[in-house]
PDB file of N, CA and C in Angstrom:
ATOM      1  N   UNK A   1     135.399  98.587 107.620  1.00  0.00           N
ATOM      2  CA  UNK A   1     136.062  98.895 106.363  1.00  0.00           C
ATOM      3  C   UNK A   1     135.139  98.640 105.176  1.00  0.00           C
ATOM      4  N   UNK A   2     134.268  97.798 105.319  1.00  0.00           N
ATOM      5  CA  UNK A   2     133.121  97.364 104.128  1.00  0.00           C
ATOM      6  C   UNK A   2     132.284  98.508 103.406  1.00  0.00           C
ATOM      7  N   UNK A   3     132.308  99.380 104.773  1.00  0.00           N
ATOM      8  CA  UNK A   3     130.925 100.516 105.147  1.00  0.00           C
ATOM      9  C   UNK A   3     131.629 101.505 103.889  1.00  0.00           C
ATOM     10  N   UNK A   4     132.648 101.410 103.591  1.00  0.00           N
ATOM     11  CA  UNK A   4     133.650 102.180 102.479  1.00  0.00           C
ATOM     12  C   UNK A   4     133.337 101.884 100.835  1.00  0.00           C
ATOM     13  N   UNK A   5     132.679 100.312 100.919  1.00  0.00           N
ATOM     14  CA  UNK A   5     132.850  99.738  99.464  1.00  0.00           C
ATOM     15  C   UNK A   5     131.292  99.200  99.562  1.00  0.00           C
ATOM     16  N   UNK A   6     130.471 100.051 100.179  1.00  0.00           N
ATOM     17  CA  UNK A   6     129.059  98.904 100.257  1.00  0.00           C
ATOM     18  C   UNK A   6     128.521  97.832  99.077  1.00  0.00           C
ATOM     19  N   UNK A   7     128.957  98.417  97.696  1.00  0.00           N
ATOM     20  CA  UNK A   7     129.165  97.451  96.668  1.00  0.00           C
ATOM     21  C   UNK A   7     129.567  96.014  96.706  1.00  0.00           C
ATOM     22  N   UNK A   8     131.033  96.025  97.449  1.00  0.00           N
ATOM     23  CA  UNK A   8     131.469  94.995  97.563  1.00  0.00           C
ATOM     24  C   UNK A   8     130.947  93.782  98.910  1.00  0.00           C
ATOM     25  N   UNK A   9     130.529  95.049  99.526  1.00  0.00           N
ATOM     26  CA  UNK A   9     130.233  94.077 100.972  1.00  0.00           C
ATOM     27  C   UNK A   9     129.130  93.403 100.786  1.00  0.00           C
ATOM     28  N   UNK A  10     128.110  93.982  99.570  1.00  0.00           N
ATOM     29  CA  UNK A  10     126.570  93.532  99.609  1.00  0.00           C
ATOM     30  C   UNK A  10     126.604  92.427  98.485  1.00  0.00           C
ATOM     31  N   UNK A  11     127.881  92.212  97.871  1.00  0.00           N
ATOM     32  CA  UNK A  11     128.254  91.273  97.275  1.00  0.00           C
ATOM     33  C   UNK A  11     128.835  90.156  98.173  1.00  0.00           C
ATOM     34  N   UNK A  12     129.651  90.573  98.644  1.00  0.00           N
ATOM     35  CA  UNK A  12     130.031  89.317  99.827  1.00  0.00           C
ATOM     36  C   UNK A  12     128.854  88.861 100.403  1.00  0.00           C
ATOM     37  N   UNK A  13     128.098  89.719 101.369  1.00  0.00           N
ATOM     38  CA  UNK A  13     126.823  89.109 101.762  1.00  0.00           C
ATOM     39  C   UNK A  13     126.262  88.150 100.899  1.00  0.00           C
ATOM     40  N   UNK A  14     125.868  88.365  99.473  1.00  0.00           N
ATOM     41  CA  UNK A  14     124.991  87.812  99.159  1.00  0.00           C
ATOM     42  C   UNK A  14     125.410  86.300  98.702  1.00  0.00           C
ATOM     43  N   UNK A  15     126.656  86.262  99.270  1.00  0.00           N
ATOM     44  CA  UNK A  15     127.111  84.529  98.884  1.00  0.00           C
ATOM     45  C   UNK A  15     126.943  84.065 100.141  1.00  0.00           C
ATOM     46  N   UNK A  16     127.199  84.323 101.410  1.00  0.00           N
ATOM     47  CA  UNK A  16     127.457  83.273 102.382  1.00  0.00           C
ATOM     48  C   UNK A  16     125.968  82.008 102.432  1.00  0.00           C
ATOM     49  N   UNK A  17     125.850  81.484 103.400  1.00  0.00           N
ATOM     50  CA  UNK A  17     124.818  80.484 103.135  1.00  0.00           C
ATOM     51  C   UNK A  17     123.631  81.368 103.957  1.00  0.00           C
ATOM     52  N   UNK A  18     124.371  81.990 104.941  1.00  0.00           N
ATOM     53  CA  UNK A  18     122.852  81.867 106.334  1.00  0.00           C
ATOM     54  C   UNK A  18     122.198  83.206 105.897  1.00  0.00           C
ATOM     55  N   UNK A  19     120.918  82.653 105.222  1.00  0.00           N
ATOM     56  CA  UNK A  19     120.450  83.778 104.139  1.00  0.00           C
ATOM     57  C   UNK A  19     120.433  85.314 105.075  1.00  0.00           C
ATOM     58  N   UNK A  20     119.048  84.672 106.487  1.00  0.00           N
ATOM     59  CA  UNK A  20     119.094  85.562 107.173  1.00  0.00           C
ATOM     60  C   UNK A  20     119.783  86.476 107.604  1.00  0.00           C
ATOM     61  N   UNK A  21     120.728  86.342 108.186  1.00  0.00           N
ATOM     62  CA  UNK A  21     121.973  86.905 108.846  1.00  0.00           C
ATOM     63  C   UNK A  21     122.346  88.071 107.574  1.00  0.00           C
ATOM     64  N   UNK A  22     122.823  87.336 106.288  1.00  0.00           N
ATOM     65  CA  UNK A  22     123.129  88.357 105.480  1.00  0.00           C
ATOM     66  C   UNK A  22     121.899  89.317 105.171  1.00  0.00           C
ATOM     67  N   UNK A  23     120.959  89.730 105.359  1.00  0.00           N
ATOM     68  CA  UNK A  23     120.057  90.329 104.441  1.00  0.00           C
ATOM     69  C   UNK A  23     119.716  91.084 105.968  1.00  0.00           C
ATOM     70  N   UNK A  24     119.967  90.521 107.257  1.00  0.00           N
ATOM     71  CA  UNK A  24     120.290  91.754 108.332  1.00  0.00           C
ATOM     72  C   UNK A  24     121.388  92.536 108.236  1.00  0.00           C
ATOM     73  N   UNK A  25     122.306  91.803 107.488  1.00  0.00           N
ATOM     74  CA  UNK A  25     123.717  92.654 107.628  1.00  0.00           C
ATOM     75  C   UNK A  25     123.782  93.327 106.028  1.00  0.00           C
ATOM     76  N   UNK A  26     122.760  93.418 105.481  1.00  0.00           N
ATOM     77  CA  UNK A  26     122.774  93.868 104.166  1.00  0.00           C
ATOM     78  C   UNK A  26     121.867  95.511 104.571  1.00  0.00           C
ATOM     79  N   UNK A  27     120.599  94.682 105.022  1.00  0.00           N
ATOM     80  CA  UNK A  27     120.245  96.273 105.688  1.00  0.00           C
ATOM     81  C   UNK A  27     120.783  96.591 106.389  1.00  0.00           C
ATOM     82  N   UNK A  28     121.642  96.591 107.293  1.00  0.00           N
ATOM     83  CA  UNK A  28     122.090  97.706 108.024  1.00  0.00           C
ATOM     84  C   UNK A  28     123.324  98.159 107.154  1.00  0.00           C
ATOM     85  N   UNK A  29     124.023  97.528 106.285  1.00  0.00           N
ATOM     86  CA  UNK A  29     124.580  98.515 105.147  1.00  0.00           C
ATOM     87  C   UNK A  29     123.945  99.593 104.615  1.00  0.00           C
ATOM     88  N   UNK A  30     123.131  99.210 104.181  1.00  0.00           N
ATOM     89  CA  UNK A  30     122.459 100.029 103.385  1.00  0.00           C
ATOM     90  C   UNK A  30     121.672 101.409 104.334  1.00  0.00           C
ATOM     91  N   UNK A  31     121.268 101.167 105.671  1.00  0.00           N
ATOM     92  CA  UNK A  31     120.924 102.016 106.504  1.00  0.00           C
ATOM     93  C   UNK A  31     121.863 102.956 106.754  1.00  0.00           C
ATOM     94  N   UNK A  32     123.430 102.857 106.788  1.00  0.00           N
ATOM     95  CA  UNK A  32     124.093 103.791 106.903  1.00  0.00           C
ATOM     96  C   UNK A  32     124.736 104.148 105.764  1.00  0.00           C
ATOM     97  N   UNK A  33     124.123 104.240 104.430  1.00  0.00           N
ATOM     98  CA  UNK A  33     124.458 105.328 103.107  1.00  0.00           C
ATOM     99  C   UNK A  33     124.151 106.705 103.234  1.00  0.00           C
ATOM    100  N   UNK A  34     125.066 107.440 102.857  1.00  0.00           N
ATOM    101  CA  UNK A  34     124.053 108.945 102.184  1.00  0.00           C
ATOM    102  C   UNK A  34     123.561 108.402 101.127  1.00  0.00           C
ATOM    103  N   UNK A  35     124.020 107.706 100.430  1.00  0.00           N
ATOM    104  CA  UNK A  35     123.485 108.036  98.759  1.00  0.00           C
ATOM    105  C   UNK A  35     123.010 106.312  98.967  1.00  0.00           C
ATOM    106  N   UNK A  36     121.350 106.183  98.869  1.00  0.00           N
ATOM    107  CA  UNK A  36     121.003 104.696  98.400  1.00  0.00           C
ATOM    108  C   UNK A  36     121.036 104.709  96.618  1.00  0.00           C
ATOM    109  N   UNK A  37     121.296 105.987  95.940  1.00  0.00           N
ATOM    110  CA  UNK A  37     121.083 105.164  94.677  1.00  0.00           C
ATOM    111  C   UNK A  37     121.739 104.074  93.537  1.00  0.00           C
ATOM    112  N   UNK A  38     122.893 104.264  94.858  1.00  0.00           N
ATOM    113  CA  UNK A  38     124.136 103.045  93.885  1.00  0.00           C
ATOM    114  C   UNK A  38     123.782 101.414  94.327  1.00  0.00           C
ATOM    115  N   UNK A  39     122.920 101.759  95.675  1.00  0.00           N
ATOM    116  CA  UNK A  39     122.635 100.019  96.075  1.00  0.00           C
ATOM    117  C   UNK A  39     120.847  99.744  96.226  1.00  0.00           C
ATOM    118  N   UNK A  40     120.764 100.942  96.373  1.00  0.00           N
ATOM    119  CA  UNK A  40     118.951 100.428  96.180  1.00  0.00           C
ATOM    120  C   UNK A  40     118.194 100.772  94.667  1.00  0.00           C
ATOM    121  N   UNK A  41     118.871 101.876  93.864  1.00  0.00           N
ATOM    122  CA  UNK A  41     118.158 101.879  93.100  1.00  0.00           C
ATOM    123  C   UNK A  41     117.943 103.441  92.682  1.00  0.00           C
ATOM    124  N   UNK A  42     116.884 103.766  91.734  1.00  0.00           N
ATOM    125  CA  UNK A  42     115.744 104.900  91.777  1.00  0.00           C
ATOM    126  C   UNK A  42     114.735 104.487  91.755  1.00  0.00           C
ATOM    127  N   UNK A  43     113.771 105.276  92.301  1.00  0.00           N
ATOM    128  CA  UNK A  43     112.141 105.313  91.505  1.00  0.00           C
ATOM    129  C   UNK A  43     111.691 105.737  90.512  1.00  0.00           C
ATOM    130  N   UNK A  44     111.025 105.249  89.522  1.00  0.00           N
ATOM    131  CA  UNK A  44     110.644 105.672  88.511  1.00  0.00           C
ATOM    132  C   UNK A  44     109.487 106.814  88.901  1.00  0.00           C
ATOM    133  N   UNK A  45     108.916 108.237  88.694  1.00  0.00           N
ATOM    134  CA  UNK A  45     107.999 108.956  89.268  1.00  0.00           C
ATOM    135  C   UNK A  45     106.926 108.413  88.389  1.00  0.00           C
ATOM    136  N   UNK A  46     106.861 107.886  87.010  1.00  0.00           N
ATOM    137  CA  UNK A  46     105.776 107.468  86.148  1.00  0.00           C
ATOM    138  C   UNK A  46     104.752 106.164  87.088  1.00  0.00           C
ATOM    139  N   UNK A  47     105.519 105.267  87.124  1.00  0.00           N
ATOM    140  CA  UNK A  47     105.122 104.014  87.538  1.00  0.00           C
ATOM    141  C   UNK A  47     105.409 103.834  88.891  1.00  0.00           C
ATOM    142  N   UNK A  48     106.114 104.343  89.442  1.00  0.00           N
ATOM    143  CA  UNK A  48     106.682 104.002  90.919  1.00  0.00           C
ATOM    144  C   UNK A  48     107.168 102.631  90.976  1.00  0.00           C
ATOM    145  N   UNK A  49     108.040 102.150  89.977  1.00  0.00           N
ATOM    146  CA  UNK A  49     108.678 101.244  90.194  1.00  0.00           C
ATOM    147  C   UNK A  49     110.087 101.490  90.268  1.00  0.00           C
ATOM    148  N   UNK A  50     110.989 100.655  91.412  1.00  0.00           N
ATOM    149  CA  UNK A  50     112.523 101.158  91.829  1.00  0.00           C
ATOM    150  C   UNK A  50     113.651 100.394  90.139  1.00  0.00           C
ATOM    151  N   UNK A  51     114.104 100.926  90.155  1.00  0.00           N
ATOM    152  CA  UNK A  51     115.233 100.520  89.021  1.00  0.00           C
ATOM    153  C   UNK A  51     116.974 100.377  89.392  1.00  0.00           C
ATOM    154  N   UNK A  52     117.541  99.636  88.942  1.00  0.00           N
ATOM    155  CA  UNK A  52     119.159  99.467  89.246  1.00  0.00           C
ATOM    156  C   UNK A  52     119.250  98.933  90.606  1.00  0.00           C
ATOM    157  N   UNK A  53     120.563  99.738  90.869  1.00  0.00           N
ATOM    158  CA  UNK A  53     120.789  99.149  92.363  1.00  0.00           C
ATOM    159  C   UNK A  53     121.638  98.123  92.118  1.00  0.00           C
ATOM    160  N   UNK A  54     122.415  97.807  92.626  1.00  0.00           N
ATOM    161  CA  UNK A  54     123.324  96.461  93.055  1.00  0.00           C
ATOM    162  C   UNK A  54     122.127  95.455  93.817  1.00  0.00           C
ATOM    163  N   UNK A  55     121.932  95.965  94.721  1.00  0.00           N
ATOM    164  CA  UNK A  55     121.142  94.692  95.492  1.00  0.00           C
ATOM    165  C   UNK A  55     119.989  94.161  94.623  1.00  0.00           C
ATOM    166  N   UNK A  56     119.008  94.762  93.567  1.00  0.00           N
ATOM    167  CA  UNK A  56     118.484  94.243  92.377  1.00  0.00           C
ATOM    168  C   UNK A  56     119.363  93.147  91.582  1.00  0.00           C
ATOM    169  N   UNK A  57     120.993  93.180  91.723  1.00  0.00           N
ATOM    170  CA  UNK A  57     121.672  92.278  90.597  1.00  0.00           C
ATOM    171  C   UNK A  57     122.139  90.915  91.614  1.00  0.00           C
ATOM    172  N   UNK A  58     121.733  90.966  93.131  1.00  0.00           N
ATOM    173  CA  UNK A  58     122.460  90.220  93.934  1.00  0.00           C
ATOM    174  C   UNK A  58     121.208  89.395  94.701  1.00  0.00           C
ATOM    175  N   UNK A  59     120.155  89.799  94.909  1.00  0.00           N
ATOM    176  CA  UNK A  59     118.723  89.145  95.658  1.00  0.00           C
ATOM    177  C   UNK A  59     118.197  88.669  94.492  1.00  0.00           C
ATOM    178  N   UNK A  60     117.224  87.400  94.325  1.00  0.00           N
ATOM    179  CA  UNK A  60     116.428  86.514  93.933  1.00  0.00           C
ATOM    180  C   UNK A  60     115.176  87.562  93.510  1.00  0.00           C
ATOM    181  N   UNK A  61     114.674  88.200  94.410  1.00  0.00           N
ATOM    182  CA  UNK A  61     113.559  88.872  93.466  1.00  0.00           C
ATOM    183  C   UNK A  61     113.453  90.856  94.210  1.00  0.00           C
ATOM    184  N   UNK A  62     112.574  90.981  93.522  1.00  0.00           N
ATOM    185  CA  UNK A  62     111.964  92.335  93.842  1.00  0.00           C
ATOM    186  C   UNK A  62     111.648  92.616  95.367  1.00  0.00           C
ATOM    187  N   UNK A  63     110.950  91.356  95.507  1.00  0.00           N
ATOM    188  CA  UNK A  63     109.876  91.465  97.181  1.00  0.00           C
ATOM    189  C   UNK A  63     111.279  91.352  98.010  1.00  0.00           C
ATOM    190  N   UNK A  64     112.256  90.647  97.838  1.00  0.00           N
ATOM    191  CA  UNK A  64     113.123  90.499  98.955  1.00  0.00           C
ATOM    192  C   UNK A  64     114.273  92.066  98.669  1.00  0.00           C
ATOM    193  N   UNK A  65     114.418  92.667  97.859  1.00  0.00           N
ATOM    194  CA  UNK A  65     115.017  94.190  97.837  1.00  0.00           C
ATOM    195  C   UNK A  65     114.039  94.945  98.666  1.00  0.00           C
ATOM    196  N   UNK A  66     112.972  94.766  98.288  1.00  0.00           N
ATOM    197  CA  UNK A  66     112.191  95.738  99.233  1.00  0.00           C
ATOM    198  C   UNK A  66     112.161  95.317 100.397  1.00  0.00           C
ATOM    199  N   UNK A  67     112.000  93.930 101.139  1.00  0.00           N
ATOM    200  CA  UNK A  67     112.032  93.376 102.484  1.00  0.00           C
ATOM    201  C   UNK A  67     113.662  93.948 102.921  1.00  0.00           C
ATOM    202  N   UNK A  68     114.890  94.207 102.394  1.00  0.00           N
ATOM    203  CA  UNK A  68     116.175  94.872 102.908  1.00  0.00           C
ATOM    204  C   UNK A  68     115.852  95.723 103.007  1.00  0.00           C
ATOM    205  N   UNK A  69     114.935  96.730 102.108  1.00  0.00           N
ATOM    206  CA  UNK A  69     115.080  98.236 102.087  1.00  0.00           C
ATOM    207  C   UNK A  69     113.950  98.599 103.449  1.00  0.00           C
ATOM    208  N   UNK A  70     112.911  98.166 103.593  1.00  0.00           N
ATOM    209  CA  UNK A  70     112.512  98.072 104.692  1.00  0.00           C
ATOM    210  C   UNK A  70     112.907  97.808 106.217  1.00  0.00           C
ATOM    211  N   UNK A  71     113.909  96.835 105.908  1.00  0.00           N
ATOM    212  CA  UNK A  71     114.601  96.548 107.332  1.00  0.00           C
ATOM    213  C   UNK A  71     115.621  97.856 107.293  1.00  0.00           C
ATOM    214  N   UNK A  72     115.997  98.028 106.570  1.00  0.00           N
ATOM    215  CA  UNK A  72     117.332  99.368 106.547  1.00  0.00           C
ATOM    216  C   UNK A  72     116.274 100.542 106.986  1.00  0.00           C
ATOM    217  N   UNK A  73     115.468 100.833 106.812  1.00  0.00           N
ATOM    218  CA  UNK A  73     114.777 101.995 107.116  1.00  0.00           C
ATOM    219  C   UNK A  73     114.242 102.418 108.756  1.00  0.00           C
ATOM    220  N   UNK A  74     113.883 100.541 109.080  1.00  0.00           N
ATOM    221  CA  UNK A  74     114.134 100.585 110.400  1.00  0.00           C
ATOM    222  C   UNK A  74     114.790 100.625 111.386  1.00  0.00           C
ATOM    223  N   UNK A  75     116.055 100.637 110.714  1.00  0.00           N
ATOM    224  CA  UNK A  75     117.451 101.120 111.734  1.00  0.00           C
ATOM    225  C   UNK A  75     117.471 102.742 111.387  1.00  0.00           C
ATOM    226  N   UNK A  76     116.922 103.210 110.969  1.00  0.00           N
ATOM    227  CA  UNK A  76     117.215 104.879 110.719  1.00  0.00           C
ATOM    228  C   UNK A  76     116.321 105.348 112.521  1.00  0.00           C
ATOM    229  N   UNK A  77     117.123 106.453 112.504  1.00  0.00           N
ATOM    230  CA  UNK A  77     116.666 107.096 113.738  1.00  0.00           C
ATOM    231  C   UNK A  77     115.519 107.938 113.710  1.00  0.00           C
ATOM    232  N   UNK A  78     114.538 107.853 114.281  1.00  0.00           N
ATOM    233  CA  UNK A  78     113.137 108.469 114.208  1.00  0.00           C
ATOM    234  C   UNK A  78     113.335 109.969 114.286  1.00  0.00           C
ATOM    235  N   UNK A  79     112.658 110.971 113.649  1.00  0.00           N
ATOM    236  CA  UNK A  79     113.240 112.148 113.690  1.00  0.00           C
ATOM    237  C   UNK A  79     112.387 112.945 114.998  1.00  0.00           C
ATOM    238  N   UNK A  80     112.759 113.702 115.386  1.00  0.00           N
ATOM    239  CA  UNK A  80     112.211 114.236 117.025  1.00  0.00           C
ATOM    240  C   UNK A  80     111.043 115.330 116.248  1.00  0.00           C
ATOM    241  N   UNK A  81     110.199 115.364 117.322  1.00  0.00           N
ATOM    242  CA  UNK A  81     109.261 116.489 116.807  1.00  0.00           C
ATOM    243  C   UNK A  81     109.056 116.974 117.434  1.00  0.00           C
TER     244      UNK A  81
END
């Protein structure tokens, strides 16, 4: 039911204590979006720096949004060639 409000769930995550656990269960939220730009962000094309995002207003820094967005990418399914 979370997978409905990823907003809210990546808010819940980001309180419990066991950092780990949440920031696995944060990427794999985020792995099953169509749309990352309400929880990861945009890229800027000037600078290539990401902007917004919820998980920017809920993680401690930059390096650890990108360490979720990375783990979320690795649950995506490899595309066949």
């Amino acid at each position: 039911a979370l997978m409905e409000y990823p907003e809210v769930a990546l808010t819940y995550l980001s309180l419990i204590a066991d950092k780990g656990r949440a920031r696995t269960e944060m990427a794999r939220i985020v792995a099953n979006q169509d749309d990352l730009t309400p929880v990861a962000g945009m890229m800027i094309a000037t600078d290539g720096k990401r902007v917004g995002g919820v998980l920017e207003e809920l993680v401690a820094s930059r390096e650890e949004v990108s360490e979720i967005l990375l783990a979320a990418a690795s649950l995506l399914p490899r595309p066949v060639r």
